[in-house]
Protein backbone atom coordinates (compact mmCIF):
# COMPACT_ATOMS: atom_id res chain seq x y z
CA UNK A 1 -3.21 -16.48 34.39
CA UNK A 2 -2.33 -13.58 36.31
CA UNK A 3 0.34 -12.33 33.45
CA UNK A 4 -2.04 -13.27 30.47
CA UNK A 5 -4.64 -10.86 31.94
CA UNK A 6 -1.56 -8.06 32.63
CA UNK A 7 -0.53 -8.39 29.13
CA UNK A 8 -3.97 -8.72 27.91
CA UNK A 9 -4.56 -5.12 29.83
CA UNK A 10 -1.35 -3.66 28.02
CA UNK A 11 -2.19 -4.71 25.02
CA UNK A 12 -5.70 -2.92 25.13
CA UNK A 13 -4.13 0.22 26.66
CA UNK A 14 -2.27 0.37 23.73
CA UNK A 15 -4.00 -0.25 20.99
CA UNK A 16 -6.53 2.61 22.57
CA UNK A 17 -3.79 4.71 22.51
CA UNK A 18 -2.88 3.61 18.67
CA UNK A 19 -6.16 4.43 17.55
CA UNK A 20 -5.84 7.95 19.50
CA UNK A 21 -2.92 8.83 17.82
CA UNK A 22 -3.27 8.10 14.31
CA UNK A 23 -6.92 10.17 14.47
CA UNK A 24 -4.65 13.22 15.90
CA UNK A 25 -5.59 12.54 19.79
CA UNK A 26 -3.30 14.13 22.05
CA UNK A 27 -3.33 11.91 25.00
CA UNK A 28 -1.87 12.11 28.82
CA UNK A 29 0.91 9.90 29.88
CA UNK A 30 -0.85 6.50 31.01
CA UNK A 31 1.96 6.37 34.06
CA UNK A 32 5.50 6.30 35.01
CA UNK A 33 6.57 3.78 31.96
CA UNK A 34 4.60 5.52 29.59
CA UNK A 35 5.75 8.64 30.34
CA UNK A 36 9.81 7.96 30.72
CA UNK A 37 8.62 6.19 27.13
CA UNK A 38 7.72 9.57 25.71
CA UNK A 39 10.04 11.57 27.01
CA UNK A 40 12.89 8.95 25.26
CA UNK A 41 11.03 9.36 22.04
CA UNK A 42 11.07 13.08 21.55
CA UNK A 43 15.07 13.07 22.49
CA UNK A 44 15.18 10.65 19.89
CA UNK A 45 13.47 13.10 17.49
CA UNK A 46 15.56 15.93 18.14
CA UNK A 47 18.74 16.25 15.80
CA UNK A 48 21.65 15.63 17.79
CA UNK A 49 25.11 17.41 17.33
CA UNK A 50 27.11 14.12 17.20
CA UNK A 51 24.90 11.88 15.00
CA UNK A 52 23.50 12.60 11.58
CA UNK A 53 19.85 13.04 11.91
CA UNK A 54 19.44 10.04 8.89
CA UNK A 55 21.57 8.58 6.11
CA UNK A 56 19.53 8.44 3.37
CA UNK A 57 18.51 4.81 1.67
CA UNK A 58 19.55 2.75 4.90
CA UNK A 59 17.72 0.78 7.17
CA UNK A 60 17.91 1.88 10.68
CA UNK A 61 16.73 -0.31 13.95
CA UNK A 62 16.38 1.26 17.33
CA UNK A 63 15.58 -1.26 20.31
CA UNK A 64 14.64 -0.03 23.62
CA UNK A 65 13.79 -2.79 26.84
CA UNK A 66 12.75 -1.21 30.59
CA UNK A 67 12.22 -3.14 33.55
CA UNK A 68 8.81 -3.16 35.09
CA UNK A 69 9.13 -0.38 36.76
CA UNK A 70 10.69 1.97 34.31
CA UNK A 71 13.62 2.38 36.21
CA UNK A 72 15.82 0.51 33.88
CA UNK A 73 16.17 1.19 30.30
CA UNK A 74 18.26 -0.39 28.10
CA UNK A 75 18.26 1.04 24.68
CA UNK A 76 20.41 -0.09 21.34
CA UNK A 77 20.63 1.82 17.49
CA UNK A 78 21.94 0.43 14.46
CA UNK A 79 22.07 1.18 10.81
CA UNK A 80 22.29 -1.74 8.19
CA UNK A 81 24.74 0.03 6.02
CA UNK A 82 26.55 -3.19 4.57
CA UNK A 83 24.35 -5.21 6.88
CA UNK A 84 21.18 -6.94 5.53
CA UNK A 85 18.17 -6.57 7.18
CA UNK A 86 18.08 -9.74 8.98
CA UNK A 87 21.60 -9.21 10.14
CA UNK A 88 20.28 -6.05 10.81
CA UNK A 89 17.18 -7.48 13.13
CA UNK A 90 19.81 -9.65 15.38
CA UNK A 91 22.23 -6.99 16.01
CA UNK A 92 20.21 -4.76 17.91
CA UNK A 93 18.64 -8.00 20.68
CA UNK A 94 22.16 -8.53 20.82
CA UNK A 95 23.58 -5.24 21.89
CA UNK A 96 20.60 -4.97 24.81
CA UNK A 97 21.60 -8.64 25.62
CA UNK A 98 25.30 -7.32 26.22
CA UNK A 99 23.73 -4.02 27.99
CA UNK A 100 22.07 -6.41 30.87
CA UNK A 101 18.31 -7.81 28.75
CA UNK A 102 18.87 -11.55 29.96
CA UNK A 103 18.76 -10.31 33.73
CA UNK A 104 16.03 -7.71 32.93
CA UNK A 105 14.09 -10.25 31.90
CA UNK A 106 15.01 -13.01 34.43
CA UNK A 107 13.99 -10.88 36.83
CA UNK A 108 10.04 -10.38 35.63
CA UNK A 109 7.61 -13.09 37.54
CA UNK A 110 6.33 -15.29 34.94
């Protein structure tokens, strides 16, 4: 019960901060996660040197897994290129898997 109620208190938080956003809401990191969450997102925004910024008319997945605690993040990018999407929507759970996701999530108290 205890975990239905934590994930019932997540999922409020962040469908509040949904609604903030997409009415233009600038909004205060809700904590540790949430912040190291944000700060991931806007590296991912900037261009980087070594990877095109997009290839135009492909699919792209980005996964991202933390523990907890935030201390952990696990994070995995792919482009479909000759890859349908569903092959596309496995390969990404299976990089984090190879990164260290089983024990990440092994180790949350259900």
């Amino acid at each position: 019960m205890k975990n239905l109620d934590r994930l019932a208190s997540f999922t409020r938080a962040a469908n509040a901060r949904r609604r903030a956003i997409e009415k233009g809401e600038t909004l205060a990191p809700a904590g540790p996660v949430e912040q190291r969450r944000q700060e991931r997102e806007q590296q991912h925004q900037q261009p980087s040197p070594a990877l095109p910024p997009s290839r135009h008319g492909e699919l792209s997945l980005r996964a991202t897994m933390f523990s907890p605690d935030g201390k952990v993040m696990l994070h995995a990018h792919d482009w479909a290129g000759r890859l349908d999407p569903a092959t596309l929507g496995t390969s990404a759970p299976v990089a984090l898997l190879r990164q260290g996701a089983r024990e990440l999530i092994d180790g949350i108290a259900h």
